[in-house]
C-alpha atoms as a PDB file:
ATOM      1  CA  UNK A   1     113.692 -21.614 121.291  1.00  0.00           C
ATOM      2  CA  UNK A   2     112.019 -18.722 119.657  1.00  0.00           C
ATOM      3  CA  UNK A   3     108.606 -19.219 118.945  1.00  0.00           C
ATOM      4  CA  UNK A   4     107.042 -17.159 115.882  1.00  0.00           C
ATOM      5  CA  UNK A   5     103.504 -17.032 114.428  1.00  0.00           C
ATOM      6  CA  UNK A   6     102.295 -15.386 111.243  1.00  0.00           C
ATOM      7  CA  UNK A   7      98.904 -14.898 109.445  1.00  0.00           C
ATOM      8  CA  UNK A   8      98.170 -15.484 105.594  1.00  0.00           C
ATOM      9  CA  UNK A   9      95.323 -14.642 103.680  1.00  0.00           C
ATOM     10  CA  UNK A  10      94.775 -14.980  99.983  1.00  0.00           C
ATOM     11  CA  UNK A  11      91.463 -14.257  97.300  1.00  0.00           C
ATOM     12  CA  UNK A  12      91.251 -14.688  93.897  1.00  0.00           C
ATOM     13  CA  UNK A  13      88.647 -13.605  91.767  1.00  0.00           C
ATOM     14  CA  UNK A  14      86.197 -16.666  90.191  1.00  0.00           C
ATOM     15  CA  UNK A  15      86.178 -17.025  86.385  1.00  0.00           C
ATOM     16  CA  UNK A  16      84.575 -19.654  84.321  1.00  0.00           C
ATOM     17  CA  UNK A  17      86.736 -21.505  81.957  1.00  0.00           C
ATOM     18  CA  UNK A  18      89.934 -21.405  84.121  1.00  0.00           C
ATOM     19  CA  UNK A  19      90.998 -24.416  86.262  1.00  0.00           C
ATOM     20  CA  UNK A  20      90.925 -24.266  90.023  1.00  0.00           C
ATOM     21  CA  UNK A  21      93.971 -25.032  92.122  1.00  0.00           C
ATOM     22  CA  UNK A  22      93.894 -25.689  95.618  1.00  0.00           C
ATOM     23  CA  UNK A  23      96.637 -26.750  98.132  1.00  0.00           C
ATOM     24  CA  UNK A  24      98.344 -27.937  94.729  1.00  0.00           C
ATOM     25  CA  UNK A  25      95.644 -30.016  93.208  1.00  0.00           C
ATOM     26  CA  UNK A  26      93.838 -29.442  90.229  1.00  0.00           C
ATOM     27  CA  UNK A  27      90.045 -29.220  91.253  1.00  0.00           C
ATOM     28  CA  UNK A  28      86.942 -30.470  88.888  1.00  0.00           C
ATOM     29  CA  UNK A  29      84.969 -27.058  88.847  1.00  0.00           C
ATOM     30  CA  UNK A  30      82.995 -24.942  86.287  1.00  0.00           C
ATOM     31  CA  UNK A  31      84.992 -22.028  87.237  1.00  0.00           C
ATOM     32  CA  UNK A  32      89.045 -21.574  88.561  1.00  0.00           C
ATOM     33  CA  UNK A  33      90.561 -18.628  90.049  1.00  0.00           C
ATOM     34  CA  UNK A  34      91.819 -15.550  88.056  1.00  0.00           C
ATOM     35  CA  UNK A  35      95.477 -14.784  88.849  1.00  0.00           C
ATOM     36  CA  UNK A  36      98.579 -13.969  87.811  1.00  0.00           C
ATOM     37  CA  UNK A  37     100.060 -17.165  88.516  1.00  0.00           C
ATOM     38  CA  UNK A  38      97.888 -20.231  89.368  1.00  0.00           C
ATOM     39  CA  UNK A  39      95.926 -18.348  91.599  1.00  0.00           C
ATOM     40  CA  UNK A  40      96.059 -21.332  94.246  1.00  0.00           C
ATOM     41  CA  UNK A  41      94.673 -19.125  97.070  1.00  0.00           C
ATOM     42  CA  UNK A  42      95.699 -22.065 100.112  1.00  0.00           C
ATOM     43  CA  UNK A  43      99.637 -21.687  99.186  1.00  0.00           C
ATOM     44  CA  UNK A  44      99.599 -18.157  98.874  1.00  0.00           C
ATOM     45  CA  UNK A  45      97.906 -18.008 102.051  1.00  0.00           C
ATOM     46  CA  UNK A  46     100.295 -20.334 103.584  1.00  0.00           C
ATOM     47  CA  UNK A  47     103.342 -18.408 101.803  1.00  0.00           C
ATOM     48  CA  UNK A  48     102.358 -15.049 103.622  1.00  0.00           C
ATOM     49  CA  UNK A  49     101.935 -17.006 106.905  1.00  0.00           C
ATOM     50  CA  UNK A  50     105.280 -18.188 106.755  1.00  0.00           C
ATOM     51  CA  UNK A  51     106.618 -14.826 105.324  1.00  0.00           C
ATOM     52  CA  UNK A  52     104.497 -12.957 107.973  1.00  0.00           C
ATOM     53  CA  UNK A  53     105.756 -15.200 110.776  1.00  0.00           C
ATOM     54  CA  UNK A  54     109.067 -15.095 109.889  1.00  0.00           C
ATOM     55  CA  UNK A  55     109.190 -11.000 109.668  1.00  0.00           C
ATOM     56  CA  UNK A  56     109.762 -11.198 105.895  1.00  0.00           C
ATOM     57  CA  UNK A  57     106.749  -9.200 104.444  1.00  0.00           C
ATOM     58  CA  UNK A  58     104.698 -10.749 102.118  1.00  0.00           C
ATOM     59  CA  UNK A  59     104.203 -12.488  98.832  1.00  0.00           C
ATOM     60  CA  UNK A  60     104.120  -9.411  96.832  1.00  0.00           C
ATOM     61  CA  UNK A  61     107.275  -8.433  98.121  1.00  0.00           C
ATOM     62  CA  UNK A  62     109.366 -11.537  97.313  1.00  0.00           C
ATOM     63  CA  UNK A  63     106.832 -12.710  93.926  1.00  0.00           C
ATOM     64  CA  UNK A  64     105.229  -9.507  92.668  1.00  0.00           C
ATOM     65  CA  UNK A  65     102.880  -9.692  89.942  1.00  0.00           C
ATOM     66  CA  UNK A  66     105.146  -7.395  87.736  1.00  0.00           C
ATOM     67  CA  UNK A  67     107.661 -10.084  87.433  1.00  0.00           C
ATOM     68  CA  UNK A  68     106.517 -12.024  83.892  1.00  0.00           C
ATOM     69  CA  UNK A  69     109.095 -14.413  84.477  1.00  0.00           C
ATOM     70  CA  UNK A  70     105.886 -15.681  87.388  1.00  0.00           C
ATOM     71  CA  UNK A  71     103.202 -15.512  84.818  1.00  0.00           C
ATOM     72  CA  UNK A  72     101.147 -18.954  85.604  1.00  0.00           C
ATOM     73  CA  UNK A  73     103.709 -20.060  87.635  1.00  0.00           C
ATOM     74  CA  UNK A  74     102.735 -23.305  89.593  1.00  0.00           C
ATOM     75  CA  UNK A  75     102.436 -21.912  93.106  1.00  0.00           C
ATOM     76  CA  UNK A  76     104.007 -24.943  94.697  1.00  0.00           C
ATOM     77  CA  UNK A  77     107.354 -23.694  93.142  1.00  0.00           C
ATOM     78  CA  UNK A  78     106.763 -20.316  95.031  1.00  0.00           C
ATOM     79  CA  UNK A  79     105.895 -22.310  98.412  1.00  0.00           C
ATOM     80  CA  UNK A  80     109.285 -24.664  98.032  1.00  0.00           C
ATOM     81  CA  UNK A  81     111.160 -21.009  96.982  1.00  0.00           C
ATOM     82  CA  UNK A  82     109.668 -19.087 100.267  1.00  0.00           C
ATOM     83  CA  UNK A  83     110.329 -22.126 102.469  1.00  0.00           C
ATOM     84  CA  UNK A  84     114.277 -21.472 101.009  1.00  0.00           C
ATOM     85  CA  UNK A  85     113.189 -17.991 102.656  1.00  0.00           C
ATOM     86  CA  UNK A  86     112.551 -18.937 105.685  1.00  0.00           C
ATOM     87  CA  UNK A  87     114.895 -22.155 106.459  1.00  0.00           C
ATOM     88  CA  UNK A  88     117.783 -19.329 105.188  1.00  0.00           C
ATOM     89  CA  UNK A  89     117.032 -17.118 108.219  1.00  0.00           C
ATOM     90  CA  UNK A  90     117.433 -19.923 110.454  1.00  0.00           C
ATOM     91  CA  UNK A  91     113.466 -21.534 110.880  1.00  0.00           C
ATOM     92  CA  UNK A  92     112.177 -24.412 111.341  1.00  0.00           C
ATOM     93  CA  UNK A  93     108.069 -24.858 110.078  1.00  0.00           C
ATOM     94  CA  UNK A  94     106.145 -26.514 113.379  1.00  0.00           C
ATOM     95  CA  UNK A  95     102.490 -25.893 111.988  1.00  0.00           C
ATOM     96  CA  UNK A  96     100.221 -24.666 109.417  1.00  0.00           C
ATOM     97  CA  UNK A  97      96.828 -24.339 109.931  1.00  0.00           C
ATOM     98  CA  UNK A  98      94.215 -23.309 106.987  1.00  0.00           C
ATOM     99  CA  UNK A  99      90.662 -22.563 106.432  1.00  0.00           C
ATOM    100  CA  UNK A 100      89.815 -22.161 102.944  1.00  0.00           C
ATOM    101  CA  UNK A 101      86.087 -20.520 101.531  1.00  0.00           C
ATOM    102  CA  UNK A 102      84.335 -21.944  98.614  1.00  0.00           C
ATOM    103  CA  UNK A 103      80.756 -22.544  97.776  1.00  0.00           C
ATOM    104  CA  UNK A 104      81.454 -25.491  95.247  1.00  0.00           C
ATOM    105  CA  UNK A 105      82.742 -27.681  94.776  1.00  0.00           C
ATOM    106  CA  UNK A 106      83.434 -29.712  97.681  1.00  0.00           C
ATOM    107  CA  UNK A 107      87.012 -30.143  98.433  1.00  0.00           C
ATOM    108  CA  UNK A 108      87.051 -32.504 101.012  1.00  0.00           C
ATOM    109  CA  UNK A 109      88.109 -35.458  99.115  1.00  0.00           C
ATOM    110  CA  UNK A 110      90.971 -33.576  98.085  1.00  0.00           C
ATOM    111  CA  UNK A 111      92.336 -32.667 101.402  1.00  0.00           C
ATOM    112  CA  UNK A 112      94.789 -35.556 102.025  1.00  0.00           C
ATOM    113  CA  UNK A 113      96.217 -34.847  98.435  1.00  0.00           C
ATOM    114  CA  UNK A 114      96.454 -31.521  99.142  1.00  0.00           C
ATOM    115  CA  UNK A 115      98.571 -32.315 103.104  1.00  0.00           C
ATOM    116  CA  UNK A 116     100.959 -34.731 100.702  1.00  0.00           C
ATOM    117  CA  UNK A 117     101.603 -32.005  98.452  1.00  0.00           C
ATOM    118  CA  UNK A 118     102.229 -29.605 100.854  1.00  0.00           C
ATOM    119  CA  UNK A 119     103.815 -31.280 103.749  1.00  0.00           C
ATOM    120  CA  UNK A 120     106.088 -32.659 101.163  1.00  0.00           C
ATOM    121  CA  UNK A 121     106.729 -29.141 100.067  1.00  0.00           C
ATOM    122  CA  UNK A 122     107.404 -27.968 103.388  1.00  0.00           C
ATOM    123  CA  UNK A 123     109.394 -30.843 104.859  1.00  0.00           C
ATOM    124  CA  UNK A 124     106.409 -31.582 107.408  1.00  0.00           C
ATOM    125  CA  UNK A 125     104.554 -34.327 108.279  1.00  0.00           C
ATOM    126  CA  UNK A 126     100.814 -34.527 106.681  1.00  0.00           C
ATOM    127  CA  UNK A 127      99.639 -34.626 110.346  1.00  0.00           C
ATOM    128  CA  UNK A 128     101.268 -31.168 111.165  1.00  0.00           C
ATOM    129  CA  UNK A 129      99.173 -28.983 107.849  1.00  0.00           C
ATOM    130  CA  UNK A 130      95.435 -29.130 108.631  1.00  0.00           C
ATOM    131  CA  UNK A 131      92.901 -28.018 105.459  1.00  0.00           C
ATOM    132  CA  UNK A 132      89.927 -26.939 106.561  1.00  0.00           C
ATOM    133  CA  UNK A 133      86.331 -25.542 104.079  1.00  0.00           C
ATOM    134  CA  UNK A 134      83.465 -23.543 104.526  1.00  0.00           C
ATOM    135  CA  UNK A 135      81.508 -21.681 102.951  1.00  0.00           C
ATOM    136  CA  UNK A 136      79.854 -18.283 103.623  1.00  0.00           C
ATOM    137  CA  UNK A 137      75.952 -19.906 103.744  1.00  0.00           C
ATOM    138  CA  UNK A 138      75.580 -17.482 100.113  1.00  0.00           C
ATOM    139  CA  UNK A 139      77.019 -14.125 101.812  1.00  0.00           C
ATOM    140  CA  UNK A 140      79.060 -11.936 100.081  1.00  0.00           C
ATOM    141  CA  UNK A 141      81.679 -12.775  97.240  1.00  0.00           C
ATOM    142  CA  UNK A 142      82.344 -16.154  98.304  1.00  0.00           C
ATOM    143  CA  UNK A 143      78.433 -17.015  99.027  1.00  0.00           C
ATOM    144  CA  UNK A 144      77.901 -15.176  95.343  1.00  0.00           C
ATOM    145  CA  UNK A 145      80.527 -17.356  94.064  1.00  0.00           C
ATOM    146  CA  UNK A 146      82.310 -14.594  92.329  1.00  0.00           C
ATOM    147  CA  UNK A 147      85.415 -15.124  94.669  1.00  0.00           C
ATOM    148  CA  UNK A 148      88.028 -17.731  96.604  1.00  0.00           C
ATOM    149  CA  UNK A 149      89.253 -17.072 100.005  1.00  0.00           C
ATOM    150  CA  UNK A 150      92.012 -18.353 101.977  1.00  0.00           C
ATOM    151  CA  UNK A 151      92.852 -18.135 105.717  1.00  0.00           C
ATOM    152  CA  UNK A 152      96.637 -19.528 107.141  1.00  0.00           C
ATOM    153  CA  UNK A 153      98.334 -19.451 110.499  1.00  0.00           C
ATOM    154  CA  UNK A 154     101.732 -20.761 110.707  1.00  0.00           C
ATOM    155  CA  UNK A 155     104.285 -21.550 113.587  1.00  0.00           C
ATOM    156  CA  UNK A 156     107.616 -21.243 113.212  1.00  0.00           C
ATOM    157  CA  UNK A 157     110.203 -21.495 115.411  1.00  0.00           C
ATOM    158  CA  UNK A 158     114.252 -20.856 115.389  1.00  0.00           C
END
């Protein structure tokens, strides 16, 4: 068994006005991400784990921005579309792992909505995708609040 393991990480700019998606759901928040799809930073993250892992490149390469045909684009059809990617070459998803970093709102009570979405996505079992938050105790972009971040680790395996 070949064992493979691949980073993601994902930020989108903050903008008041435009809803916030993360892991799938649609957040309650003053201000969403600015992107050129949904801007759902904890997919993307996840898609250039499992992109990265898999030796594939990254989002850009396989969704660029360029593409109109993307334009707000619900990032859970890019997720199910790069797991196609992957599962074409031959793997098989054992893991994601994600840390995601927000100042507000709180997502925690969205986390097991946001495992269902994805694990369903992926073909994995809610107990194999861990969500994790912080914030960045008011440092930089995040801890400004101008900004979304996104960390992902994936294992794959063939």
């Amino acid at each position: 068994m070949k064992v493979r393991v691949g980073f993601g990480y994902d930020v989108h700019k903050l903008a008041e006005g435009l809803p916030l998606v993360l892991g799938g759901v649609h957040i309650p928040a003053p201000m969403g991400a600015l992107g050129h799809s949904d801007a759902d930073v904890i997919i993307h993250a996840i898609m250039d784990a499992l992109l990265g892992a898999a030796g594939m490149r990254d989002i850009g390469t396989h969704f660029p921005d360029s593409n109109m045909n993307l334009k707000n684009i619900d990032s859970k059809i890019l997720l199910a579309n790069t797991f196609e990617l992957i599962k074409n070459e031959g793997y098989i998803i054992g893991n994601v792992d994600v840390t995601i970093c927000l100042e507000s709102p709180k997502i925690s009570p969205f986390v097991p909505e946001m495992k269902s979405i994805i694990s369903e996505t992926l073909a994995l079992r809610p107990e194999d995708i861990s969500i994790k938050a912080t914030t960045n105790e008011a440092m930089g972009f995040v801890g400004r609040q101008e900004g979304v971040a996104a960390y992902a680790v994936a294992v794959i395996y063939k």
